[in-house]
Protein backbone atom coordinates (compact mmCIF):
# COMPACT_ATOMS: atom_id res chain seq x y z
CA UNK A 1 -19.18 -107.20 79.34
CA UNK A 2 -18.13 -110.71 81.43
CA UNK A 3 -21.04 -112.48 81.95
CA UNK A 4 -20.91 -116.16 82.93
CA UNK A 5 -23.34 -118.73 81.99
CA UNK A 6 -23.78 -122.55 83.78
CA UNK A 7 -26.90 -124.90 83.99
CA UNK A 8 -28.62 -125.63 86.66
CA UNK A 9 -31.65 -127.82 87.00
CA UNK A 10 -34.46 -126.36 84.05
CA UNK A 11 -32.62 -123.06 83.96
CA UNK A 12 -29.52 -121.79 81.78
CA UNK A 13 -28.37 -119.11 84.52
CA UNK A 14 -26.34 -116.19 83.36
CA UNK A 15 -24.13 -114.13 85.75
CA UNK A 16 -23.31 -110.47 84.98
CA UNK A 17 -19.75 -110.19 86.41
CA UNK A 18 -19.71 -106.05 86.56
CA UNK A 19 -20.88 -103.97 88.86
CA UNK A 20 -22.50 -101.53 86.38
CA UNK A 21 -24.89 -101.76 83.53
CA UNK A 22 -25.18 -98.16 81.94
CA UNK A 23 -25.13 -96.41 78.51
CA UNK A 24 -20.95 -97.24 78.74
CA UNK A 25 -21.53 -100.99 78.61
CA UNK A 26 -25.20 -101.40 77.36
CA UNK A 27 -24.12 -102.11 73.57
CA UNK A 28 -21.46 -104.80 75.29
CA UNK A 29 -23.99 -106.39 77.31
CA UNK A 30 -26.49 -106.67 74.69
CA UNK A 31 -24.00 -108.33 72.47
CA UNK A 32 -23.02 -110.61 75.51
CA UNK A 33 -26.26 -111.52 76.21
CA UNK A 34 -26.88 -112.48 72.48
CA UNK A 35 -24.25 -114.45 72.61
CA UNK A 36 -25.01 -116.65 75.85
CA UNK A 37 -28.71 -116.94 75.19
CA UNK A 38 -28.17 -118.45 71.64
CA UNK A 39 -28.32 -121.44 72.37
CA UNK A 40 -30.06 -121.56 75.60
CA UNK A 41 -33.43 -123.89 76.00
CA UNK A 42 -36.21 -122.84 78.07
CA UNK A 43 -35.73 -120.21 81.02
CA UNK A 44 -32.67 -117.89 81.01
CA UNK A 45 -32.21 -116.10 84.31
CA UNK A 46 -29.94 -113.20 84.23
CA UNK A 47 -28.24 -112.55 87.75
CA UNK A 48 -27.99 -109.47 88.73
CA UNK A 49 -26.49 -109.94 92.20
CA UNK A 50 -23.03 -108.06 91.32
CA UNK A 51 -25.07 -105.50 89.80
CA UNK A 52 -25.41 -102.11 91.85
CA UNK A 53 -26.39 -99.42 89.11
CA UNK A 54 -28.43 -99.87 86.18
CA UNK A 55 -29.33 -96.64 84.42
CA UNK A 56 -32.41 -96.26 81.50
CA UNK A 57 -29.86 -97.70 78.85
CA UNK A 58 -29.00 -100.93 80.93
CA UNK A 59 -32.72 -101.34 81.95
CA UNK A 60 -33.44 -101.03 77.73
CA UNK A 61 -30.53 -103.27 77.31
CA UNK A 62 -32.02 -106.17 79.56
CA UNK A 63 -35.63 -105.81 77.68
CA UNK A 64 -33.38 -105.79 74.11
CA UNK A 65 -32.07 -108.64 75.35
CA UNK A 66 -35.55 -110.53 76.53
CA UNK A 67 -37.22 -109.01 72.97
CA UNK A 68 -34.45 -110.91 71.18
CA UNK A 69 -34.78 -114.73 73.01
CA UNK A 70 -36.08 -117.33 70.17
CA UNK A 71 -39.24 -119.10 70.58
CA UNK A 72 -39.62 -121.31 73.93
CA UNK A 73 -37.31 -118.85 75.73
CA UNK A 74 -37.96 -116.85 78.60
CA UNK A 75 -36.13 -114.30 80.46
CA UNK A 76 -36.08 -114.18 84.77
CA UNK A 77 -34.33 -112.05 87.08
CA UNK A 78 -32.80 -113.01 89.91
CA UNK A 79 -30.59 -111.64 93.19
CA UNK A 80 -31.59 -108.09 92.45
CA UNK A 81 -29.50 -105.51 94.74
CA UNK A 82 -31.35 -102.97 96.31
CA UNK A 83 -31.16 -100.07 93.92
CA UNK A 84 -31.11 -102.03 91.06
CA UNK A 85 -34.47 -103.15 92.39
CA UNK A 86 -36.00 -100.21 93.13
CA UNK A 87 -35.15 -98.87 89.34
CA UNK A 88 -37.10 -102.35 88.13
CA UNK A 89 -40.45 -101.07 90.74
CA UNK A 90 -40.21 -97.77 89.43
CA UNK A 91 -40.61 -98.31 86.09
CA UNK A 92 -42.34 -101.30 86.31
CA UNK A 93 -40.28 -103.60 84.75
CA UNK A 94 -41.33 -105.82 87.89
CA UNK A 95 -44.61 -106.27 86.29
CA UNK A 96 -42.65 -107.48 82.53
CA UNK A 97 -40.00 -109.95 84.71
CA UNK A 98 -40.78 -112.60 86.89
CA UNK A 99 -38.04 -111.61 89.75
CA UNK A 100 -36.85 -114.38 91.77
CA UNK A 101 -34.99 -112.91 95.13
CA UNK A 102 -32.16 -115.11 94.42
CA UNK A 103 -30.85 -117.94 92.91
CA UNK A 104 -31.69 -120.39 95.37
CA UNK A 105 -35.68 -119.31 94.98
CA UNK A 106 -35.33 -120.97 91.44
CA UNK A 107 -38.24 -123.51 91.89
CA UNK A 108 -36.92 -126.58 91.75
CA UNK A 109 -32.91 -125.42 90.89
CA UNK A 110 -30.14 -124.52 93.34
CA UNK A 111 -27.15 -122.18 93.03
CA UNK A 112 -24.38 -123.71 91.28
């Protein structure tokens, strides 16, 4: 799984560079996201933007990923496409994610 990862402002912002997250790549982008949020401080924010299907694995692989952040860590989501957002409101992950609508809603943090 390519994700990206830069710093901008109070936020370590991580880009998933695919256009799918489903049981195929799940395992991938757990281990991905392991790897970028080790040594992250504060708020991650995983940017979905590129993303336009998630299935049940993906969604479980974004909450493995949040469930495995180290103490002062946080996980956001950010530039959610329209299907991959409607698959958060269904089953509610809205209500476990603060969801920014994009990167440049990051309070106090711009798109870089």
């Amino acid at each position: 799984m390519d994700l990206s990862s830069t710093v901008s402002g109070h936020f370590t912002i991580i880009t998933v560079n695919a256009t799918r997250i489903d049981s195929v790549a799940a395992i991938q982008f757990k281990d991905a996201m392991r790897a970028a949020t080790d040594t992250a401080v504060g708020t991650i924010v995983l940017d979905l933007g590129h993303v336009g299907f998630i299935d049940s694995s993906g969604l479980g692989a974004v909450v493995a990923s949040m469930k495995q952040l180290g103490a002062g860590q946080q996980l956001d989501i950010a530039s959610l496409t329209p299907d991959v957002a409607k698959v958060f409101r269904l089953t509610r992950m809205d209500s476990i994610f603060r969801i920014h609508d994009s990167l440049d809603a990051l309070p106090h943090a711009k798109a870089g």
